[in-house]
Protein backbone atom coordinates (compact mmCIF):
# COMPACT_ATOMS: atom_id res chain seq x y z
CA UNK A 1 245.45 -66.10 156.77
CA UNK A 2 244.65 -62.87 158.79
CA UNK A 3 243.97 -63.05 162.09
CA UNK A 4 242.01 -60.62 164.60
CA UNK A 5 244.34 -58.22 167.34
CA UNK A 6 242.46 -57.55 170.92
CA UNK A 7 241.52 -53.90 170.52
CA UNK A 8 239.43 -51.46 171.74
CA UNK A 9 238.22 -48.63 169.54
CA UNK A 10 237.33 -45.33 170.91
CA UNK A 11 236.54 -41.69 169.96
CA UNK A 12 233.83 -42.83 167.92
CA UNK A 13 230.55 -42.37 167.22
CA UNK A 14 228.08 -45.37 167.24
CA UNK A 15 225.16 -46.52 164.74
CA UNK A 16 224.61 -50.09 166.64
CA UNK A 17 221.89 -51.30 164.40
CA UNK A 18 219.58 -51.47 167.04
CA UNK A 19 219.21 -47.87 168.56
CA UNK A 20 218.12 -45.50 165.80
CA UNK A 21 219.94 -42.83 166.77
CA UNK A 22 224.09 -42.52 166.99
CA UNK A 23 225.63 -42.51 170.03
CA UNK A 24 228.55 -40.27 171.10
CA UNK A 25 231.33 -41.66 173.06
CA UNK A 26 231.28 -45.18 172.75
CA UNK A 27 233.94 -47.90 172.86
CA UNK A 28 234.07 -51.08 171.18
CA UNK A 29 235.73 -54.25 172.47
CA UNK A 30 236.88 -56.43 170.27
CA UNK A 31 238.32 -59.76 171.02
CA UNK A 32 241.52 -61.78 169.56
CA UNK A 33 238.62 -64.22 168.07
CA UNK A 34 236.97 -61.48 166.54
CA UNK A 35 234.05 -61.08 168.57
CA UNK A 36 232.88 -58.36 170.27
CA UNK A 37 233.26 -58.31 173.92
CA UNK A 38 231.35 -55.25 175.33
CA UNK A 39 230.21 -52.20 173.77
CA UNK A 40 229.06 -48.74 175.44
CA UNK A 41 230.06 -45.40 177.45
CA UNK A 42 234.08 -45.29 176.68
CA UNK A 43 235.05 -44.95 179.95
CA UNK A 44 232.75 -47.92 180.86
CA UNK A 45 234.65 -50.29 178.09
CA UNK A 46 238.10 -49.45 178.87
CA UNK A 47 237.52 -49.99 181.98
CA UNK A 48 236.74 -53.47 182.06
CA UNK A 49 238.82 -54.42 178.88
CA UNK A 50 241.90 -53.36 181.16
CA UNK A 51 245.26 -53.29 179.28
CA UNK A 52 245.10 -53.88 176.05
CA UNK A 53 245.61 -52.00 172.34
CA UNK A 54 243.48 -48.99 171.98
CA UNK A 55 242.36 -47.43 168.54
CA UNK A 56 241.47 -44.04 168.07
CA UNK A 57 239.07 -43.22 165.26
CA UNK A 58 239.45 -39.57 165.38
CA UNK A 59 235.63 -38.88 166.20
CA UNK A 60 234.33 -40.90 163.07
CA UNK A 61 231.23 -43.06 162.94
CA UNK A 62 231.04 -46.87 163.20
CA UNK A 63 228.10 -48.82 161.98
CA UNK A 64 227.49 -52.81 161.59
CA UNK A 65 229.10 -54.41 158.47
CA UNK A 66 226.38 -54.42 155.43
CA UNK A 67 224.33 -57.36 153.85
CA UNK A 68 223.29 -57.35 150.20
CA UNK A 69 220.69 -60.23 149.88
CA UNK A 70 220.85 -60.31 145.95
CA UNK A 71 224.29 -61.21 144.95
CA UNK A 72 225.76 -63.06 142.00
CA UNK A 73 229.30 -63.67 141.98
CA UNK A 74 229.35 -65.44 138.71
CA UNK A 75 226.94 -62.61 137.26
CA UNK A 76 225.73 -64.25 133.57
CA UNK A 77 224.26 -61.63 132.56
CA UNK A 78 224.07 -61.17 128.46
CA UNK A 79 227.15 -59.13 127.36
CA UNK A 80 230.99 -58.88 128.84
CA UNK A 81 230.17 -60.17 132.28
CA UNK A 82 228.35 -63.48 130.85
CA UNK A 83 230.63 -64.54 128.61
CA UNK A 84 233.46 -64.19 131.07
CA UNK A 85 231.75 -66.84 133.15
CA UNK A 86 230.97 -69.10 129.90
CA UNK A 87 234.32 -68.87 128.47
CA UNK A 88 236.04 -69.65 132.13
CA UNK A 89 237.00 -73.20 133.18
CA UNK A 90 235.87 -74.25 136.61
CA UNK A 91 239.05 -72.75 138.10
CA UNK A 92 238.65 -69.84 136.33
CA UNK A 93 235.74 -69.38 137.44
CA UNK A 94 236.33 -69.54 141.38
CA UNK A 95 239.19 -67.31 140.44
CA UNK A 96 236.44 -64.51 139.12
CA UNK A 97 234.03 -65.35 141.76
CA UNK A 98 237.02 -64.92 144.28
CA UNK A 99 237.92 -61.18 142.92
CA UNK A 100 234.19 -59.82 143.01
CA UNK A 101 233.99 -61.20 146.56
CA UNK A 102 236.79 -59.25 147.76
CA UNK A 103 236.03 -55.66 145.65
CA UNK A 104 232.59 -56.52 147.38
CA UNK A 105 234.03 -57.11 150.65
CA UNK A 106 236.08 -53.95 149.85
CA UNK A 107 232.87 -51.94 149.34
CA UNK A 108 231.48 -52.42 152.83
CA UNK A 109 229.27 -55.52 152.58
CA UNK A 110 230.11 -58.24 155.09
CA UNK A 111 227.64 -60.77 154.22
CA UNK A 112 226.14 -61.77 150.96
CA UNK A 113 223.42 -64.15 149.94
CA UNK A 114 224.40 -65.37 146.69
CA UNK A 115 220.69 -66.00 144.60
CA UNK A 116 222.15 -68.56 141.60
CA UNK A 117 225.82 -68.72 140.88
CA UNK A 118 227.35 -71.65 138.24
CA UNK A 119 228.66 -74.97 138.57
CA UNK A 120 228.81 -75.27 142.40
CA UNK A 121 232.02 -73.08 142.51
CA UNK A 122 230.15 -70.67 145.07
CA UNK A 123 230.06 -73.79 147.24
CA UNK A 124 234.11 -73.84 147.24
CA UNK A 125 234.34 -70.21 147.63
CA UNK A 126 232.13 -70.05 150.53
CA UNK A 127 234.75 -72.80 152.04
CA UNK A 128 237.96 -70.79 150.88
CA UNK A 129 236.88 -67.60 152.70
CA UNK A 130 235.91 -69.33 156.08
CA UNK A 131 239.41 -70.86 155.58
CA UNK A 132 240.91 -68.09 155.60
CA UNK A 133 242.18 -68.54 151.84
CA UNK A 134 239.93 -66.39 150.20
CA UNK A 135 239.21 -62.57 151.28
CA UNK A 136 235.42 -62.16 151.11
CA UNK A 137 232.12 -61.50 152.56
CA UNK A 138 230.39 -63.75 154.11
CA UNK A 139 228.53 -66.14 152.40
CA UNK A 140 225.29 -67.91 152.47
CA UNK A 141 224.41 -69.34 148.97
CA UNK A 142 221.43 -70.99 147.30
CA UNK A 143 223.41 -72.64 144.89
CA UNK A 144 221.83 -72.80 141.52
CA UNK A 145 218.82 -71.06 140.47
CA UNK A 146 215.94 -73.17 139.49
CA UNK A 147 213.50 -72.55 136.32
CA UNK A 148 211.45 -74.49 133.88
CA UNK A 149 213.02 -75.48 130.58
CA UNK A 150 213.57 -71.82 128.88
CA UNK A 151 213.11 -69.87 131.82
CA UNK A 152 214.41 -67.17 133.44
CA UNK A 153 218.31 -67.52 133.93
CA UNK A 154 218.78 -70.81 132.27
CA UNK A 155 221.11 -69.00 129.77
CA UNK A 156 222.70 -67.84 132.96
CA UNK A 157 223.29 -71.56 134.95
CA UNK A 158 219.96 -71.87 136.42
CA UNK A 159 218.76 -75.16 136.35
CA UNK A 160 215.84 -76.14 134.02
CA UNK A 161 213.23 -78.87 135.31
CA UNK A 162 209.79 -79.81 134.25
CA UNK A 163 207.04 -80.93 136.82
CA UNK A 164 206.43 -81.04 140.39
CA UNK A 165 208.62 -83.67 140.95
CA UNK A 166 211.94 -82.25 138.88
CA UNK A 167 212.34 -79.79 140.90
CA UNK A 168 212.12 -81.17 144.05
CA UNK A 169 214.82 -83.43 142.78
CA UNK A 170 216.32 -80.28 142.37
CA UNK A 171 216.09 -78.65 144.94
CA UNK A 172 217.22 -81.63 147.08
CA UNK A 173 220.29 -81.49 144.79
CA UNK A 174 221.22 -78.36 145.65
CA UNK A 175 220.84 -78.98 149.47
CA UNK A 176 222.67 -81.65 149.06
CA UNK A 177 225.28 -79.54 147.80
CA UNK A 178 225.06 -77.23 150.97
CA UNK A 179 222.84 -74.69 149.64
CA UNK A 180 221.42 -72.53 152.83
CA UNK A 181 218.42 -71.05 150.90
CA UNK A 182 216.36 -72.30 147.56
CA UNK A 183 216.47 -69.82 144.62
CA UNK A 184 213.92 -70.44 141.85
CA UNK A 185 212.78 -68.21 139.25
CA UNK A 186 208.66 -68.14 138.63
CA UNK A 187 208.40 -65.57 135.84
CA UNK A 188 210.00 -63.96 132.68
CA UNK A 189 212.82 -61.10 133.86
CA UNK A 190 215.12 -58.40 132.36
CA UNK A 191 217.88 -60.92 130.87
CA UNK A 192 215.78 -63.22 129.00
CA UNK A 193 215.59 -62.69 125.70
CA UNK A 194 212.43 -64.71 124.41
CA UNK A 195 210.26 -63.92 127.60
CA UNK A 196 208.63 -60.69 128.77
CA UNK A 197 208.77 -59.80 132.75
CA UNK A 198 204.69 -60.56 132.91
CA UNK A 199 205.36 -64.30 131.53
CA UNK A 200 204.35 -66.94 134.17
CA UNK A 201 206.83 -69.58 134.13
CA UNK A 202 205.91 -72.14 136.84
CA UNK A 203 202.89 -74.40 137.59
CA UNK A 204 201.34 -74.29 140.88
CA UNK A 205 202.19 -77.84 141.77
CA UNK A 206 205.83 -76.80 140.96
CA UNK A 207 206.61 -74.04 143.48
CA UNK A 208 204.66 -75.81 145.93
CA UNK A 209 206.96 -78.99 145.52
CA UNK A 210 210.25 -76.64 145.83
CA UNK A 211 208.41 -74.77 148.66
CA UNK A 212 207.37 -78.29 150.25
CA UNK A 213 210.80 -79.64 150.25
CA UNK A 214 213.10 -76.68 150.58
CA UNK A 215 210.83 -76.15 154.11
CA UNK A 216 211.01 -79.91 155.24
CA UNK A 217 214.43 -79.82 155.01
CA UNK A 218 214.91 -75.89 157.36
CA UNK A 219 215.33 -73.70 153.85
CA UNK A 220 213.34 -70.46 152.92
CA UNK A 221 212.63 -69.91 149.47
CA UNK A 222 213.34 -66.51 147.67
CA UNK A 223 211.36 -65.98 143.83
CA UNK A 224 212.57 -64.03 140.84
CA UNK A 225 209.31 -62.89 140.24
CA UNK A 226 208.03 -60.02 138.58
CA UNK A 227 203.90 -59.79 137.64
CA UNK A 228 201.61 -59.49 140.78
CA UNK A 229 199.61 -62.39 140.11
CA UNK A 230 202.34 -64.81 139.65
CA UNK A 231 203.89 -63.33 143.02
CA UNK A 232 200.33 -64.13 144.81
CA UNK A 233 200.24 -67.27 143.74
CA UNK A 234 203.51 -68.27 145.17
CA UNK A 235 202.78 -66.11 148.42
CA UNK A 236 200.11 -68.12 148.85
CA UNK A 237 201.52 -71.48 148.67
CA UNK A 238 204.34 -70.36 151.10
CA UNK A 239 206.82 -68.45 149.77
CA UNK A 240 209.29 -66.71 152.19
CA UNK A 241 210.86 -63.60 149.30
CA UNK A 242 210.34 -61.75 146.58
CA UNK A 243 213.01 -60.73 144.68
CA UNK A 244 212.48 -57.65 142.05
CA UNK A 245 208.54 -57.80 142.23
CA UNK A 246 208.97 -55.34 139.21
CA UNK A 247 204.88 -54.98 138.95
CA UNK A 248 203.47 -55.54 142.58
CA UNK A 249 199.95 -53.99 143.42
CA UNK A 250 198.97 -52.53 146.53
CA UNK A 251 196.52 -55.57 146.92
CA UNK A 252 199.40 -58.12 146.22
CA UNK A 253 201.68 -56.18 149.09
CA UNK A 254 199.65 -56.00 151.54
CA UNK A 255 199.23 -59.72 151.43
CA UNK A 256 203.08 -60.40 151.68
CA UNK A 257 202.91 -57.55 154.65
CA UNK A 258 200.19 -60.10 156.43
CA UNK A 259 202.13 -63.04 155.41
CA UNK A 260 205.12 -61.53 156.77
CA UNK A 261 206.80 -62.64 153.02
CA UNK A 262 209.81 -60.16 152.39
CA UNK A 263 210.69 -58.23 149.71
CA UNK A 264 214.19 -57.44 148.08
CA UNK A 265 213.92 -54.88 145.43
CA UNK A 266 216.77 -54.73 143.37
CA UNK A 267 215.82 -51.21 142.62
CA UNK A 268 218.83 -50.14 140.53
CA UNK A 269 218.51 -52.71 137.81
CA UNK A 270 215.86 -51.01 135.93
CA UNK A 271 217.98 -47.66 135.98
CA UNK A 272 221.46 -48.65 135.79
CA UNK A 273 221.44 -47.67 131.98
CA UNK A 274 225.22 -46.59 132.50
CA UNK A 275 226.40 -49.99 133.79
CA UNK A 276 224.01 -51.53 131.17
CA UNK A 277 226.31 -49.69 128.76
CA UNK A 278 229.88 -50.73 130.15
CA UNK A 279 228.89 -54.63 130.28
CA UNK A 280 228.18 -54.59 126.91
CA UNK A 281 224.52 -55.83 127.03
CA UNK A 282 222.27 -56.11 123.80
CA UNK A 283 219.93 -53.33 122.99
CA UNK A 284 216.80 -55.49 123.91
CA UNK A 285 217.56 -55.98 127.75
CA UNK A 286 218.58 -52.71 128.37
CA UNK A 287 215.38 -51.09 126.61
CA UNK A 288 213.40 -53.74 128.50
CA UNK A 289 214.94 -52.45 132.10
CA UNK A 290 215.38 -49.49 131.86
CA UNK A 291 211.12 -49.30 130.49
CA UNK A 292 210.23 -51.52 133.56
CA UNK A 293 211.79 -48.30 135.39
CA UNK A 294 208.83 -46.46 136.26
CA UNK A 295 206.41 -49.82 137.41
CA UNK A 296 209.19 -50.83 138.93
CA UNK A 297 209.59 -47.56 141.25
CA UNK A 298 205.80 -48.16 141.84
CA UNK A 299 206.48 -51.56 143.28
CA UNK A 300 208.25 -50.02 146.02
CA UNK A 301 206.82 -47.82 147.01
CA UNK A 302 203.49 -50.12 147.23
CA UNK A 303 205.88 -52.28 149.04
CA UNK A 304 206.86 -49.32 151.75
CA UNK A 305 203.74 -47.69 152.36
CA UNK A 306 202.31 -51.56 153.10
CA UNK A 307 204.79 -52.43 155.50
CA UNK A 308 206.35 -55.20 153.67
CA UNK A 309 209.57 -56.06 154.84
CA UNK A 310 212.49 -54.93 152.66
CA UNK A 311 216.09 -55.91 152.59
CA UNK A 312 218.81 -54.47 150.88
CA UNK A 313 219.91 -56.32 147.42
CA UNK A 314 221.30 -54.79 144.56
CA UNK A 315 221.53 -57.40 141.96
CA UNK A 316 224.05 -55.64 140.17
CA UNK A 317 228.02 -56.36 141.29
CA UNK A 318 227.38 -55.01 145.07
CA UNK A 319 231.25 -53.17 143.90
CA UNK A 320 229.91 -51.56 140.55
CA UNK A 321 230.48 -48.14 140.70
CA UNK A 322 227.41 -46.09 139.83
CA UNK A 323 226.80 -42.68 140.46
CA UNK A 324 230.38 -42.36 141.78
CA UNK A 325 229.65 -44.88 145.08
CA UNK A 326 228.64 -48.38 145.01
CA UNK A 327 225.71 -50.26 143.51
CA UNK A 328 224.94 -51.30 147.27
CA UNK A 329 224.65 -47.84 148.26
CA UNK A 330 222.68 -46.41 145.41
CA UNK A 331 220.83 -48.97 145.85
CA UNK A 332 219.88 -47.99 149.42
CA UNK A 333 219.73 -44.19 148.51
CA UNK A 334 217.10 -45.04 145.95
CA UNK A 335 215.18 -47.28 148.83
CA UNK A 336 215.26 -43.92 150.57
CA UNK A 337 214.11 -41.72 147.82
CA UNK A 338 211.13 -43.76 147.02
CA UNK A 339 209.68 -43.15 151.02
CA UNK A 340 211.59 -45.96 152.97
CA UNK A 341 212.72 -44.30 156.60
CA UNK A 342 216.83 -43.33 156.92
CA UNK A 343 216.17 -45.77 160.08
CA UNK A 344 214.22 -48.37 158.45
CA UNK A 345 216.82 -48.36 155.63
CA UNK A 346 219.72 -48.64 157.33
CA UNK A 347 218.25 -51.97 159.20
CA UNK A 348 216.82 -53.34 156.34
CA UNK A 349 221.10 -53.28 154.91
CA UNK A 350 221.85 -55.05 158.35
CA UNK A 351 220.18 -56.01 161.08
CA UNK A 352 216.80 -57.07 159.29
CA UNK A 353 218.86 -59.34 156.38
CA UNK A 354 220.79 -60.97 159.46
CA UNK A 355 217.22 -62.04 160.71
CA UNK A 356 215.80 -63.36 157.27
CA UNK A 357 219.09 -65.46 157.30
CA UNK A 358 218.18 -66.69 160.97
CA UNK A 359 221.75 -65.27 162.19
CA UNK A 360 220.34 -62.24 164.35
CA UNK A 361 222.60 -63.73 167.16
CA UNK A 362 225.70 -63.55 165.30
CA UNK A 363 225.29 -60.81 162.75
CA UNK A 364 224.07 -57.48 161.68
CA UNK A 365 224.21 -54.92 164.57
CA UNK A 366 227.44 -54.08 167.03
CA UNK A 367 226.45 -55.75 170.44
CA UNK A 368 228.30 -58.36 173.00
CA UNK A 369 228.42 -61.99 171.74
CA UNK A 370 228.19 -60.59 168.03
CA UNK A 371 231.08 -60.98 165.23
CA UNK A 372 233.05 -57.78 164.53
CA UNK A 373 231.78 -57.22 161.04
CA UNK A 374 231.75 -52.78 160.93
CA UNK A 375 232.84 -50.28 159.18
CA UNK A 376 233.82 -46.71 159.84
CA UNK A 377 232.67 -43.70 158.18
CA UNK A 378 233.24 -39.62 158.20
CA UNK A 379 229.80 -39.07 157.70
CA UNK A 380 226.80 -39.98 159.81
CA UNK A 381 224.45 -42.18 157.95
CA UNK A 382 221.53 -41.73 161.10
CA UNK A 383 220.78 -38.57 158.81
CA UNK A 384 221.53 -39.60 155.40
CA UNK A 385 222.37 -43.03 154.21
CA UNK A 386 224.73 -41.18 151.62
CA UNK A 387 227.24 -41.06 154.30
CA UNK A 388 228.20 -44.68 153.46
CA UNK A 389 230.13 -42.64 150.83
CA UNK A 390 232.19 -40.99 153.21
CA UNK A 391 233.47 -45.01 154.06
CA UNK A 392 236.64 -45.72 154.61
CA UNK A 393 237.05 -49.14 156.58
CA UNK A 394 235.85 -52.22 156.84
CA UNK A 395 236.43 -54.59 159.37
CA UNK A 396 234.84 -58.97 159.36
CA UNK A 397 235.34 -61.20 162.50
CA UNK A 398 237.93 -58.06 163.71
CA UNK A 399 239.84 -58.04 160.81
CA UNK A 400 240.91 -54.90 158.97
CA UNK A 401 240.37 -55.83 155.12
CA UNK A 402 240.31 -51.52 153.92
CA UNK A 403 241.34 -49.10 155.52
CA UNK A 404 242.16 -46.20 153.49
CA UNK A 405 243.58 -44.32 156.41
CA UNK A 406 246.27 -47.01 157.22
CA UNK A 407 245.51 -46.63 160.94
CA UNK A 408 244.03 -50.07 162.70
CA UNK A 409 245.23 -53.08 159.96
CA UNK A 410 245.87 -56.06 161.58
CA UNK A 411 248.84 -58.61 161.10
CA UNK A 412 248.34 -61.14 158.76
């Protein structure tokens, strides 16, 4: 199990999460449970932290740890990667799960919400990695995806039910289970073979009951959804995210803007044609992404100029390499390139995901009373988020887990 070393880290440069612009000079506290202690002017920080070890960074940058809001551990997707998952036993399986968590861990995301994983095994993950048994992100899981019989991801684990009152059975189960969010899927998508993106695939009465329940019981929902007026509907009946939205309209934006319903793109999916190409997928789903490209592209930017709020999620493995960094961070380049803000991006990958979750006290930005979740870079990502190339170390609860300069790993 590793544990966290009282440290203070200096000669850095600081991107807190909060101010918008980085900060020369600060110091960062860090205490044996992981937490930060007290974080500004140097001087200021080693003055009250008093004798204890002291970490140069050599003038690099630290910024808050990343969250990618669309993960799937146990990724099903048609091809290599799905029958992987099919062919594994439920130890096996965690096994899997376990080695994307830590490449994703490795890749500078400190928290992941996990949007439909397979037979409950993200449920023992989550509890290996706060153990201390399993290096990982942090977790906070929906459990299983929900669709209708046939629909969207039920190739994939999701759970099929029919009617208003299936899936609140449903959805109960997968609270039960110790699901923190409700996942369920309310049109066609990229991976289904005998659907099309535009196909409505839930009733009305049926999101409202998962809605209805997941609510009453402290949940927000999140919606594969991609056609505008199925997205409406289930804005309207109380919907809390949209993930994908691969055809959103101006009109249909600015009523999630008013709504204050969020919006996780998963931009990269419909132009990953390389990755499509390494997992092995059939030719249908990758001509049917990589065509949704262009509507896609328009949904964000609808989405941007609007004022929806965004969070980063990449859908594919938050490690995949693609376009020689991450997923994660092509993913947030893209956000960039289709008009978000360098500022407005960079919070949408940390603090803004940390308040969807309802952990802005804990997580996503480097203040006093927060967990030690960072990472340090060369580059500074206040002008371009393509600095989180330049990364180099990661650091959850004030644990070293990379560090490709050797310089601050703790004991384990």
């Amino acid at each position: 199990m590793h544990t966290a070393t009282e440290q203070v880290l200096v000669n850095l440069a600081l991107y807190d999460g909060v101010d918008d612009r980085l900060q020369p000079d600060r110091g960062v506290w860090i205490d044996a449970d992981g937490m930060i202690r007290a974080v500004g002017p140097v001087d200021d920080v080693l003055a009250e932290a008093g004798d204890i070890r002291v970490v140069d960074l050599g003038g690099d940058v630290v910024m808050p740890g990343l969250t990618n809001m669309h993960v799937h551990l146990s990724l099903g997707l048609p091809g290599h990667l799905g029958d992987a998952v099919q062919r594994s036993n439920l130890a096996e399986l965690v096994l899997l799960m376990a080695d994307s968590a830590r490449r994703t861990l490795h890749a500078g995301v400190t928290t992941a919400r996990l949007v439909g994983e397979s037979r409950y095994a993200d449920f023992a993950l989550r509890k290996g990695i706060e153990g201390g048994a399993v290096d990982g992100p942090r977790i906070f899981t929906a459990g299983h995806a929900l669709c209708c019989t046939g629909g969207h991801g039920w190739e994939a684990d999701a759970l099929e039910a029919d009617g208003a009152d299936e899936f609140r059975r449903l959805t109960r189960a997968q609270i039960r289970a110790g699901a923190d969010l409700i996942k369920v899927c309310v049109s066609g998508g990229i991976a289904g073979q005998y659907e099309a993106i535009d196909t409505p695939q839930l009733l009305d009465d049926e999101m409202a009951a998962v809605i209805r329940v997941a609510h009453d019981w402290g949940r927000k929902v999140t919606a594969h959804a991609g056609p505008a007026d199925t997205v409406r509907r289930a804005v309207e009946l109380g919907l809390d995210c949209v993930e994908h939205g691969y055809e959103l309209t101006d009109e249909v934006t600015r009523l999630m803007a008013e709504k204050d319903v969020w919006y996780v793109p998963t931009i990269v999916v419909s132009r990953c044609e390389q990755f499509f190409r390494d997992s092995g997928v059939p030719g249908w789903l990758m001509d049917r992404a990589l065509a949704a490209g262009p509507r896609h592209w328009e949904s964000l930017q609808h989405a941007i100029r609007n004022g929806v709020p965004i969070a980063l999620g990449s859908d594919m493995p938050p490690h995949a390499g693609y376009d020689e960094t991450t997923a994660t961070v092509r993913e947030l380049e893209f956000m960039v390139d289709a008009g978000l803000p360098v500022a407005d991006a960079l919070k949408a990958a940390t603090i803004r995901p940390a308040e969807w979750l309802g952990q802005a006290d804990r997580l996503g930005s480097i203040e006093a009373g927060k967990h030690a979740d960072l990472l340090v870079l060369r580059d500074d990502p206040t002008r371009s988020v393509s600095a989180l190339r330049s990364l180099h170390l990661v650091m959850k609860g004030g644990v070293v887990y990379r560090d490709d300069h050797s310089r601050t790993r703790a004991p384990r």
